[in-house]
C-alpha atoms as a PDB file:
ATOM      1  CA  UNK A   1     -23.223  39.499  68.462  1.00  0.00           C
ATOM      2  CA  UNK A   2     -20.290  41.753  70.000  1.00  0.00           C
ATOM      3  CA  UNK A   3     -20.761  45.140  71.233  1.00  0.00           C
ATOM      4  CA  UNK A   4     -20.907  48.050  69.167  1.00  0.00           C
ATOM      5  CA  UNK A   5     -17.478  49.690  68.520  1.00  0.00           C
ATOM      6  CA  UNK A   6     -16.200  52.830  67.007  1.00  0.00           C
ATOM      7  CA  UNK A   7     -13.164  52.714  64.526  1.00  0.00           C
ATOM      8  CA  UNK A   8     -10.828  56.018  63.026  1.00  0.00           C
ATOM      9  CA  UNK A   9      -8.110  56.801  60.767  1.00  0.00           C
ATOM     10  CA  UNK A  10      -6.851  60.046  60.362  1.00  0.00           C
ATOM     11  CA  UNK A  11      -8.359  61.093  56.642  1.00  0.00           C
ATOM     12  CA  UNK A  12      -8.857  64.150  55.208  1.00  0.00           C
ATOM     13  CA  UNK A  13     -12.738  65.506  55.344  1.00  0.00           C
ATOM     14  CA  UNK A  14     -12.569  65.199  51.335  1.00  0.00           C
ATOM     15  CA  UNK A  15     -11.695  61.125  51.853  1.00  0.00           C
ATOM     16  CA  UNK A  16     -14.120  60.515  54.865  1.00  0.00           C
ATOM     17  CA  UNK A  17     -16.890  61.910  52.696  1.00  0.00           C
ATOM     18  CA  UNK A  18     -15.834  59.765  50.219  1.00  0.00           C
ATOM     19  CA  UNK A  19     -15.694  56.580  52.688  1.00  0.00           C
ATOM     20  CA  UNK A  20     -18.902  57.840  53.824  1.00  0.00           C
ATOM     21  CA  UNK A  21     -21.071  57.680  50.651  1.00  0.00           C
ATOM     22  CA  UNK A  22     -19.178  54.466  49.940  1.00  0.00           C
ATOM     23  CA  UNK A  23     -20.493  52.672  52.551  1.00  0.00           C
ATOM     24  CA  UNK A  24     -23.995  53.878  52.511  1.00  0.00           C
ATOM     25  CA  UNK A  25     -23.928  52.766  49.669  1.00  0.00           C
ATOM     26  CA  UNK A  26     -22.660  49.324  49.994  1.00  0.00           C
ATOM     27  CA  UNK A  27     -24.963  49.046  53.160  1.00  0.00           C
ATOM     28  CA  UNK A  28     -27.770  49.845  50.374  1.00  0.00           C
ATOM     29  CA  UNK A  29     -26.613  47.232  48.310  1.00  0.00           C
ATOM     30  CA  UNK A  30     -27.153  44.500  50.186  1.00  0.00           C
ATOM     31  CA  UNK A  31     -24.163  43.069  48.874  1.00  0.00           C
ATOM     32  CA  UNK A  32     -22.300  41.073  52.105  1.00  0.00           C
ATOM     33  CA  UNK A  33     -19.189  42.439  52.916  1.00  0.00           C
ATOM     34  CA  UNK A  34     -16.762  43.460  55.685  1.00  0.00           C
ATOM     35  CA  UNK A  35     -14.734  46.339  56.670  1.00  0.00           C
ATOM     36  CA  UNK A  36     -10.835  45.485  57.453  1.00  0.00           C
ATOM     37  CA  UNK A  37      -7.809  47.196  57.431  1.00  0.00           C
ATOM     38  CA  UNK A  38      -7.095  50.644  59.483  1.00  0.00           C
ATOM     39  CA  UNK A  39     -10.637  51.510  60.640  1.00  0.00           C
ATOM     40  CA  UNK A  40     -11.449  47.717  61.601  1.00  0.00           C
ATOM     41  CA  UNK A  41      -7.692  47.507  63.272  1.00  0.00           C
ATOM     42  CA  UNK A  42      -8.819  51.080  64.876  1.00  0.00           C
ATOM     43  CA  UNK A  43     -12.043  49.445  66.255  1.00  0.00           C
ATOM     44  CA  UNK A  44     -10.907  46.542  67.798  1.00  0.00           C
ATOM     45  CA  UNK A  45      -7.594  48.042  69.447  1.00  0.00           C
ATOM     46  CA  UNK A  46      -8.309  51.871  69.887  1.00  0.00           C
ATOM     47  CA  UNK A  47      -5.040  53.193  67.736  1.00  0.00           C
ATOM     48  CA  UNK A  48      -5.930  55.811  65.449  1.00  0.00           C
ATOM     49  CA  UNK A  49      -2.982  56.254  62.627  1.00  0.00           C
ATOM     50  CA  UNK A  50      -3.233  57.786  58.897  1.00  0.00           C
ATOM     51  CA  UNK A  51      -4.315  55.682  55.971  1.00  0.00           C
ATOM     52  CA  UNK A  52      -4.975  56.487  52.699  1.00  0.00           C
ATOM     53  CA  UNK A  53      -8.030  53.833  51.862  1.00  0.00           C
ATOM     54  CA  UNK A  54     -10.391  52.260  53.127  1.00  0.00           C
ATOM     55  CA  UNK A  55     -10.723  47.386  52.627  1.00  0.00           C
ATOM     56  CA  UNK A  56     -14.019  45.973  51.601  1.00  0.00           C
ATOM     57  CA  UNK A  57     -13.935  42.318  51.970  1.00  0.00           C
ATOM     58  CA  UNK A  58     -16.356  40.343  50.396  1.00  0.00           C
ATOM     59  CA  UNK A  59     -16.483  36.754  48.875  1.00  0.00           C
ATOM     60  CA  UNK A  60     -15.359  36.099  45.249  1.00  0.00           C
ATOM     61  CA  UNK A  61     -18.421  35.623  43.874  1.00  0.00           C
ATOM     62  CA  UNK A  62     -19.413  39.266  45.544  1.00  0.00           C
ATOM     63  CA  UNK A  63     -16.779  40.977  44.103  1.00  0.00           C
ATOM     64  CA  UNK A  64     -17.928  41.832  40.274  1.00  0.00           C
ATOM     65  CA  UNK A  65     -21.781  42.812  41.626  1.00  0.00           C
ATOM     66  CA  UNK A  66     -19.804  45.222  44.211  1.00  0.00           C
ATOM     67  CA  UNK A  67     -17.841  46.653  41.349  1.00  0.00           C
ATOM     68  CA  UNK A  68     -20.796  47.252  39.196  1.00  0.00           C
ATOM     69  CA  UNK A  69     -22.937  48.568  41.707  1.00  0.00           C
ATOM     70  CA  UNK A  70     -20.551  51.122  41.917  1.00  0.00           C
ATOM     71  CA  UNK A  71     -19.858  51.937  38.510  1.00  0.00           C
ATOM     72  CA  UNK A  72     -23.663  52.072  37.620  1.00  0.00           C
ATOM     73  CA  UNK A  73     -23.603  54.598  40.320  1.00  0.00           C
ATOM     74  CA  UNK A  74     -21.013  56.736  38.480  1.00  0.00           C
ATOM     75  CA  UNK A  75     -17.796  55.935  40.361  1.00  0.00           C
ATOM     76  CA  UNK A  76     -14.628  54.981  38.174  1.00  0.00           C
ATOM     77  CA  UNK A  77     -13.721  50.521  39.086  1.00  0.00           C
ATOM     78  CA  UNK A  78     -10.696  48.849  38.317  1.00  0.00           C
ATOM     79  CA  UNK A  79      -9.624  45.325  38.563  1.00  0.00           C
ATOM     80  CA  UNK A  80      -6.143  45.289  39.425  1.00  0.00           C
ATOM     81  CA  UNK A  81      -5.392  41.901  40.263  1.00  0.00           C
ATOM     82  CA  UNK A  82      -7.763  39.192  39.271  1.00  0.00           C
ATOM     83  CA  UNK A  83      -6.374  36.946  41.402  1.00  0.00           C
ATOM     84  CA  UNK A  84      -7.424  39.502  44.845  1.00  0.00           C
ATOM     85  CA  UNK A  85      -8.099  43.183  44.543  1.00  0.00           C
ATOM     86  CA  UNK A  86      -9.833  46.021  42.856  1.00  0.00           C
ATOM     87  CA  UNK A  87     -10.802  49.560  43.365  1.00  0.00           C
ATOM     88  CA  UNK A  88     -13.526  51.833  43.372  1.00  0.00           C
ATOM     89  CA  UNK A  89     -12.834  55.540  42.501  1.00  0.00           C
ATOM     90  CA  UNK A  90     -13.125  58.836  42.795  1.00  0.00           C
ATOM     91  CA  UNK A  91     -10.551  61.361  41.428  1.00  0.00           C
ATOM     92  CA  UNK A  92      -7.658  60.397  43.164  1.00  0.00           C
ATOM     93  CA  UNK A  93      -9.157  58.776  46.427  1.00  0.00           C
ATOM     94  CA  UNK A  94     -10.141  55.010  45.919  1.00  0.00           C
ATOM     95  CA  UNK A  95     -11.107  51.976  48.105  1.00  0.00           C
ATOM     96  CA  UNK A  96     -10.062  48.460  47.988  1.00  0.00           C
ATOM     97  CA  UNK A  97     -12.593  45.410  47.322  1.00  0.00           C
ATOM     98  CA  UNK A  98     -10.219  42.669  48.135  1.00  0.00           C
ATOM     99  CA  UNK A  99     -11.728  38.772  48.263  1.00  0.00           C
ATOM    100  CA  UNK A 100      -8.372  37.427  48.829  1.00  0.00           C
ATOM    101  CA  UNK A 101      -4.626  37.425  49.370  1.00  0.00           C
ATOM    102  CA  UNK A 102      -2.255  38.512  47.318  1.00  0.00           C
ATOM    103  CA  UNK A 103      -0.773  34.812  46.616  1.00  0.00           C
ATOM    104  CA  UNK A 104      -4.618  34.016  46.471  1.00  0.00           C
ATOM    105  CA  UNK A 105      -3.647  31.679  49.682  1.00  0.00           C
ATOM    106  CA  UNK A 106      -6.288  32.352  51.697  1.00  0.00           C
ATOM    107  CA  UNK A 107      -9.827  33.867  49.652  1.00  0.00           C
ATOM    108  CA  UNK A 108     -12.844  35.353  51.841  1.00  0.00           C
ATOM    109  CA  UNK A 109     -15.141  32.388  52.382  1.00  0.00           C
ATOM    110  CA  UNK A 110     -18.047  32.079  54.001  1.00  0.00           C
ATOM    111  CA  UNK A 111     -16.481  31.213  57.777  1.00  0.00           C
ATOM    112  CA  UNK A 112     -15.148  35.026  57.172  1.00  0.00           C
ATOM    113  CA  UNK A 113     -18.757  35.762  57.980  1.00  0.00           C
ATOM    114  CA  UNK A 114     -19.411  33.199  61.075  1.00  0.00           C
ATOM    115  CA  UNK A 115     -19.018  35.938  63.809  1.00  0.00           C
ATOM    116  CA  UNK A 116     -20.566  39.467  63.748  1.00  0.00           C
ATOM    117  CA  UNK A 117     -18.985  42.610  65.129  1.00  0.00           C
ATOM    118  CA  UNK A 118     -20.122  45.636  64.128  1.00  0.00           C
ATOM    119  CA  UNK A 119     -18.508  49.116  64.108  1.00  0.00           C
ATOM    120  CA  UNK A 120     -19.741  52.393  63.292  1.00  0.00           C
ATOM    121  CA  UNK A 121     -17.126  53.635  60.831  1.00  0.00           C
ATOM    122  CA  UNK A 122     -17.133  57.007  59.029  1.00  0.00           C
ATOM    123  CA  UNK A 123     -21.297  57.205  60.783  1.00  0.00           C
ATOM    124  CA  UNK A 124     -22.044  54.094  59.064  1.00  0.00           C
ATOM    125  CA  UNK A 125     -22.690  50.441  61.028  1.00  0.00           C
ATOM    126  CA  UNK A 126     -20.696  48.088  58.915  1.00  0.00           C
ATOM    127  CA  UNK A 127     -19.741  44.493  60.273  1.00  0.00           C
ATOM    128  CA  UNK A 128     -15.693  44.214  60.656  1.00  0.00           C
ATOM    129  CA  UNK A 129     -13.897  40.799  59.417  1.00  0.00           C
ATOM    130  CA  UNK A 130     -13.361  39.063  62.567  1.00  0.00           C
ATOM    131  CA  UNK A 131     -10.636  38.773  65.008  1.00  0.00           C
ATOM    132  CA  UNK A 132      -9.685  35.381  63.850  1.00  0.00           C
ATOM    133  CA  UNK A 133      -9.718  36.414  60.362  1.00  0.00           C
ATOM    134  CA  UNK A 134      -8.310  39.904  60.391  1.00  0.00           C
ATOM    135  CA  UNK A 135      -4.662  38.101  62.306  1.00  0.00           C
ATOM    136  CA  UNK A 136      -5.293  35.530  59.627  1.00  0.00           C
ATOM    137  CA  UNK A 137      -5.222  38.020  56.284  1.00  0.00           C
ATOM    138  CA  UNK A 138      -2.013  40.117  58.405  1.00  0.00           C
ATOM    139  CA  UNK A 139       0.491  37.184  59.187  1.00  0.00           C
ATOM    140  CA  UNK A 140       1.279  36.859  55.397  1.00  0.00           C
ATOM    141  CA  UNK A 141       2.350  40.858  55.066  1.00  0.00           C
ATOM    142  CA  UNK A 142       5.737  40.852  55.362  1.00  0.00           C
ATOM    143  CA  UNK A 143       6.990  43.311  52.777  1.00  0.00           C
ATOM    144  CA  UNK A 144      10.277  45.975  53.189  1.00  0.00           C
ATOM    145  CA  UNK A 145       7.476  48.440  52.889  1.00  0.00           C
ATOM    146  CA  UNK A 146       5.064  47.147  54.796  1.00  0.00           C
ATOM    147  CA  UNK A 147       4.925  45.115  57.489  1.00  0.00           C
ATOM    148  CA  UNK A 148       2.007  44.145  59.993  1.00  0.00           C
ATOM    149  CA  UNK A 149       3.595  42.078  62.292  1.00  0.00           C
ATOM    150  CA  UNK A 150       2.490  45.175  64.990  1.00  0.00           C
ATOM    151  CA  UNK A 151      -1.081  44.587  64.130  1.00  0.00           C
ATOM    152  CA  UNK A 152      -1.406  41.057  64.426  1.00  0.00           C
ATOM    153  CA  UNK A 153       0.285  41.388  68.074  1.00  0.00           C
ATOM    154  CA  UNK A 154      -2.447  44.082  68.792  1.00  0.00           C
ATOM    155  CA  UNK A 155      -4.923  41.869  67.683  1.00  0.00           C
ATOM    156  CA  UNK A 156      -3.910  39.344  69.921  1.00  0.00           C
ATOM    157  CA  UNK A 157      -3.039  41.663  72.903  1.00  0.00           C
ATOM    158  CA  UNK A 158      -6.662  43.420  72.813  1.00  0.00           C
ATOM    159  CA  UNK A 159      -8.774  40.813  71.588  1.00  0.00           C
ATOM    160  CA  UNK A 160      -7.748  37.397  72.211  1.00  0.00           C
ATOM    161  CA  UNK A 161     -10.742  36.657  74.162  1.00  0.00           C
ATOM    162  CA  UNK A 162     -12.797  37.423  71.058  1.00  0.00           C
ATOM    163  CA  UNK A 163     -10.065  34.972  68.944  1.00  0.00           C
ATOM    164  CA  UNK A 164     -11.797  31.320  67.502  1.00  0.00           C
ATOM    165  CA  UNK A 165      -7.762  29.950  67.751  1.00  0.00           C
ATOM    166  CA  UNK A 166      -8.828  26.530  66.700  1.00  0.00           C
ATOM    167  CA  UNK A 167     -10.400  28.082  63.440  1.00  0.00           C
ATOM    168  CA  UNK A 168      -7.373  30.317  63.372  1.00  0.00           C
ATOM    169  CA  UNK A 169      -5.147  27.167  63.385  1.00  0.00           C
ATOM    170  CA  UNK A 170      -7.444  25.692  60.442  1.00  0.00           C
ATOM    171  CA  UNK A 171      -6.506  28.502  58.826  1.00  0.00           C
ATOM    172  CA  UNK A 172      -3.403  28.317  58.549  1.00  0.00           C
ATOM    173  CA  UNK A 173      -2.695  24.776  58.785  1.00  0.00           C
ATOM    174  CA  UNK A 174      -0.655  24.399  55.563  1.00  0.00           C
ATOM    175  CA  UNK A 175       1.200  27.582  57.056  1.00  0.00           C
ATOM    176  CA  UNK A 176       1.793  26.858  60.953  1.00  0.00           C
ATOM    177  CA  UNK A 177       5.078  27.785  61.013  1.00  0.00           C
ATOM    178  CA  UNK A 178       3.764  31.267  60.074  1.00  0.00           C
ATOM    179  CA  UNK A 179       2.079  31.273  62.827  1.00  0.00           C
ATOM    180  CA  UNK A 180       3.972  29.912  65.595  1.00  0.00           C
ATOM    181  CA  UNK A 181       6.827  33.342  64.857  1.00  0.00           C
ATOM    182  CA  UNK A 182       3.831  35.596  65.515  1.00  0.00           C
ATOM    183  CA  UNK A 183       3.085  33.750  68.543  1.00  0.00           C
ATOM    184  CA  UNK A 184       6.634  34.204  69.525  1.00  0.00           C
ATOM    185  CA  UNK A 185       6.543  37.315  68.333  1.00  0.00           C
ATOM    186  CA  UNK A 186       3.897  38.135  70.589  1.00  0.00           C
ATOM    187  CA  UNK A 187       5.475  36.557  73.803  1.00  0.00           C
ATOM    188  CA  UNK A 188       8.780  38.666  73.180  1.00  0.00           C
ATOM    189  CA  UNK A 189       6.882  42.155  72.739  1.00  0.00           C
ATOM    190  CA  UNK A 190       4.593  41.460  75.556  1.00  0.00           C
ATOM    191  CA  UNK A 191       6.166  38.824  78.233  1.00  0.00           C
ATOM    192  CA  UNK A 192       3.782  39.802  81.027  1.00  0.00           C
ATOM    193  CA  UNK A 193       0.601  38.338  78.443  1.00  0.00           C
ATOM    194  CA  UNK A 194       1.729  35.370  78.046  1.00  0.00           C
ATOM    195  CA  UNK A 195      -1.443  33.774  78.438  1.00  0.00           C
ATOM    196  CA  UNK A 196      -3.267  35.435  76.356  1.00  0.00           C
ATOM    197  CA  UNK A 197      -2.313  32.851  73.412  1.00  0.00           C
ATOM    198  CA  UNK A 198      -3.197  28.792  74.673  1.00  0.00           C
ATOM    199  CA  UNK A 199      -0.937  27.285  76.198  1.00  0.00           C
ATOM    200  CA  UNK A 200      -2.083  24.318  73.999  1.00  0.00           C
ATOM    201  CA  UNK A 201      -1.890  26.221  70.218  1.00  0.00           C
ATOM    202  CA  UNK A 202       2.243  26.956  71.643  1.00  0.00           C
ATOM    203  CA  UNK A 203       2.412  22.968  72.525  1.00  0.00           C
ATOM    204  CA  UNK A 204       1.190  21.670  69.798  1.00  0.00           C
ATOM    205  CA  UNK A 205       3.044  23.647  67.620  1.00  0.00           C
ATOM    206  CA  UNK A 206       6.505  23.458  69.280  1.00  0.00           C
ATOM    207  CA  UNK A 207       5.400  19.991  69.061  1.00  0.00           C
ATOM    208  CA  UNK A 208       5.546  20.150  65.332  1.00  0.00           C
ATOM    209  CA  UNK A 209       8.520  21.900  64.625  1.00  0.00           C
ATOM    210  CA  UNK A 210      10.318  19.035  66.851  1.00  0.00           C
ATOM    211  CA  UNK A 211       8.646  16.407  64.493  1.00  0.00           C
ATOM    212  CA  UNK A 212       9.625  18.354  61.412  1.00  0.00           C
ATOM    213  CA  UNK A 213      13.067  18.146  62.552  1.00  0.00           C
ATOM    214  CA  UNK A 214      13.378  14.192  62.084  1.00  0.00           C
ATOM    215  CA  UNK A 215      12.334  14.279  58.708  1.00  0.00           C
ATOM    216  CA  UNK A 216      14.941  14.450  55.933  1.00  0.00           C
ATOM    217  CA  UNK A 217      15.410  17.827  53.827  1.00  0.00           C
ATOM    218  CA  UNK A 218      12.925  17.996  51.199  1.00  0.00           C
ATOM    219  CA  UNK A 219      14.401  17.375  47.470  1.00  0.00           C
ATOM    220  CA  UNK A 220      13.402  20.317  45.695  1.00  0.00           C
ATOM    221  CA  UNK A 221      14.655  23.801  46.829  1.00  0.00           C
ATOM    222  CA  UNK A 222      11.661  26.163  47.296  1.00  0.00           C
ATOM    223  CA  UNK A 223      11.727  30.152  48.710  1.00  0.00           C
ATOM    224  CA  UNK A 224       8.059  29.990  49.970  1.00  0.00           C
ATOM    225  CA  UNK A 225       9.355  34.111  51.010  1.00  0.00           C
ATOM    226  CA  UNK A 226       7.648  34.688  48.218  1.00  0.00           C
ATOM    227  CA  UNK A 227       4.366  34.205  49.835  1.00  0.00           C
ATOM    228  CA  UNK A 228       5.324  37.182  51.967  1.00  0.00           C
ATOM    229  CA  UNK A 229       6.432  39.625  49.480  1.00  0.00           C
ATOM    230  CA  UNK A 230       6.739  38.592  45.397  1.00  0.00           C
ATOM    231  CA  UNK A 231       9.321  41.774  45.070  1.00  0.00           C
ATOM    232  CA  UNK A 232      11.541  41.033  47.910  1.00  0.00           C
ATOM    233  CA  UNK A 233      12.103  37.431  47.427  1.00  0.00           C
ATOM    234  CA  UNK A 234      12.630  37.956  43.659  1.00  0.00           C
ATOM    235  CA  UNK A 235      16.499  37.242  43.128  1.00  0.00           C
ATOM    236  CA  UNK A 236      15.456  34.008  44.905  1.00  0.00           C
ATOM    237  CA  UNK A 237      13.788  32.092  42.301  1.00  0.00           C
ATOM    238  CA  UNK A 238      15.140  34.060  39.389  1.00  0.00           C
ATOM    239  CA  UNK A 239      19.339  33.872  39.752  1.00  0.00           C
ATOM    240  CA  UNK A 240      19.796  31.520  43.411  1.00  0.00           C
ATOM    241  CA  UNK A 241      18.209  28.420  41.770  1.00  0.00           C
ATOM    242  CA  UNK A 242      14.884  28.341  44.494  1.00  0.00           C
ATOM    243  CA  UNK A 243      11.681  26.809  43.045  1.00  0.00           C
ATOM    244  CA  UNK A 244       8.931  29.925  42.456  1.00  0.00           C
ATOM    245  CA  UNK A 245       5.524  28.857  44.803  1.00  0.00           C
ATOM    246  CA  UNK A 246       3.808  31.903  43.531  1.00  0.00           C
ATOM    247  CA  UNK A 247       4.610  32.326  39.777  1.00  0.00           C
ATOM    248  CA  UNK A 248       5.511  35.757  38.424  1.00  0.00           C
ATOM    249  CA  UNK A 249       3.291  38.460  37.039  1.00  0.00           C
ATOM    250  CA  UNK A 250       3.110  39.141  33.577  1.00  0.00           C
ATOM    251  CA  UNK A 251       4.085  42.116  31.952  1.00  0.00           C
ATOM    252  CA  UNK A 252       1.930  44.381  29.382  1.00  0.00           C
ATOM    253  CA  UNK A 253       3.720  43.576  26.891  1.00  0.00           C
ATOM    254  CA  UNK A 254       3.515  39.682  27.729  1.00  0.00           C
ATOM    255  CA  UNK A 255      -0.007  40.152  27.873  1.00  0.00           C
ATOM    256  CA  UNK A 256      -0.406  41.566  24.198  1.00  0.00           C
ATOM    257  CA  UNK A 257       2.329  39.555  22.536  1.00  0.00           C
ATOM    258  CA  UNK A 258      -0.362  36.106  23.737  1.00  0.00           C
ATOM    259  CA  UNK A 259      -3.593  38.027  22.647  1.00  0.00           C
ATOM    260  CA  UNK A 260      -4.522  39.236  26.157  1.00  0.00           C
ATOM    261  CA  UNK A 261      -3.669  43.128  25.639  1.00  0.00           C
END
C-alpha cells in the first residue's frame, strides 16, 4: 500500500458538499470503486485546477448497484451512455460513474484494482485508479475540446516510479503506437527526465514501428481518429471514404422509429 495523499480541485462549497456526501456514501456502500479524474490527477501530482465533477470508476458489473444505491437514497441517476458512463445528481451538480472508455476500448477490470493508493479527497479516504491505469484511461482523450496529453506527461513526470509499465504496455498492446507519441511526447516536454520512461518500453517500441514499416499498406482504409474523438474525425468516415472503427451513435429519433424510444 502507498502513502496516504491529499487531492483538490477548486469547487464551489455547494459541489464539495455534494462530493462529500457522495463519497460517504459510496464508502458506505461497499460497492468497489475508484476515484479518477481531477482530484486523483491532484493527488498524485500536486496541481490544483477547477473541475466541474467528480469520476467514480468501478467495474461493469458495479455500475447499476452504484446507480441504485444512489437513487434509493434520493439522488436523481442517468445512464448516458450504455456503452461507459452515467451520472448521479443533484440539481445541477452531478458525478460521473464511468466503467469504461468512451469507444468501450478499454472497460475497468479487475487489474484496475491490483494496486492500492489511497487519498483523502473532499475528507473522505477513497482508493485512486492507479498510476498505470489513470495514463492508460488519458492517452485515448484527444478531443479539440479536451485534451490530456498534459496529464499523462504529469503522470509520468511525478510518478513513474509508482508506474507497472509492463502492465501499462499490456494495456495498450493493440494500441502501442498510442503510446510510443506520449512517450515522445514526454521526452520533448521534459528532455532532462529522460529516464524516467525504460529505456527498454522506447526500444522495443521503436523496434516496432521499424517492423511495421516492411509490411505492405493494409487493404482497407480505416480513420482509427475516431478512437480519439467520434466528433472530430466525423467527415472521415462519412464523405473521405475511411472505414468507421467505432460506429456512430444513434439519434432519438432512430431510436423510436426501431422500437427503442
Amino acid at each position: 500500500m502507498s502513502e496516504l495523499r491529499e487531492g483538490s480541485a477548486t469547487v464551489t462549497a455547494e459541489a464539495e458538499a455534494f462530493y462529500t456526501e457522495s463519497l460517504k456514501l459510496l464508502i458506505q456502500s461497499g460497492i468497489p470503486f475508484l476515484l479518477g479524474g481531477t482530484y486523483a490527477v491532484s493527488a498524485y501530482t500536486g496541481i490544483t485546477r477547477p473541475t466541474k465533477d467528480i469520476d467514480i470508476f468501478c467495474r461493469g458489473g458495479d455500475f447499476p448497484r452504484i446507480l441504485s444505491h444512489f437513487q434509493d437514497h434520493g439522488f436523481e441517476t442517468e445512464i448516458e451512455d450504455e456503452r461507459w458512463i452515467g451520472k448521479v445528481r443533484h440539481g445541477e451538480l452531478f458525478f460521473d460513474v464511468i466503467f469504461n472508455s468512451a469507444v468501450a476500448i478499454n472497460p475497468v477490470t479487475d487489474r484496475w484494482f491490483k494496486e492500492e493508493h489511497r487519498a483523502v479527497i473532499c475528507g473522505a479516504d477513497v482508493r485512486l485508479v492507479a498510476p498505470t491505469e489513470m495514463i492508460f484511461s488519458k492517452s485515448f482523450v484527444q478531443m479539440r475540446h479536451k485534451y490530456d496529453g498534459p496529464d499523462v506527461a504529469h503522470m509520468i513526470l511525478k510518478q513513474h516510479e509508482s508506474i507497472d509499465w509492463k502492465r501499462l504496455l499490456a494495456h495498450m498492446e493493440q494500441y502501442w503506437e498510442v503510446l510510443l507519441i506520449h512517450l515522445l511526447n514526454f521526452r520533448f516536454i521534459y528532455p532532462t527526465e529522460r529516464d524516467r520512461v525504460p529505456d527498454w518500453l522506447v526500444a522495443e517500441l521503436l523496434e516496432r514501428m521499424q517492423e511495421r514499416a516492411k509490411l505492405p499498406v493494409a487493404q482497407t482504409r480505416i480513420c482509427r481518429g475516431r478512437l480519439f474523438s467520434r466528433e472530430d474525425y466525423l467527415i472521415d468516415v462519412t464523405q473521405w471514404g475511411f472505414a468507421d472503427v467505432v460506429g456512430e451513435e444513434g439519434t432519438k429519433e432512430g431510436l423510436k422509429e426501431n422500437g427503442n424510444g
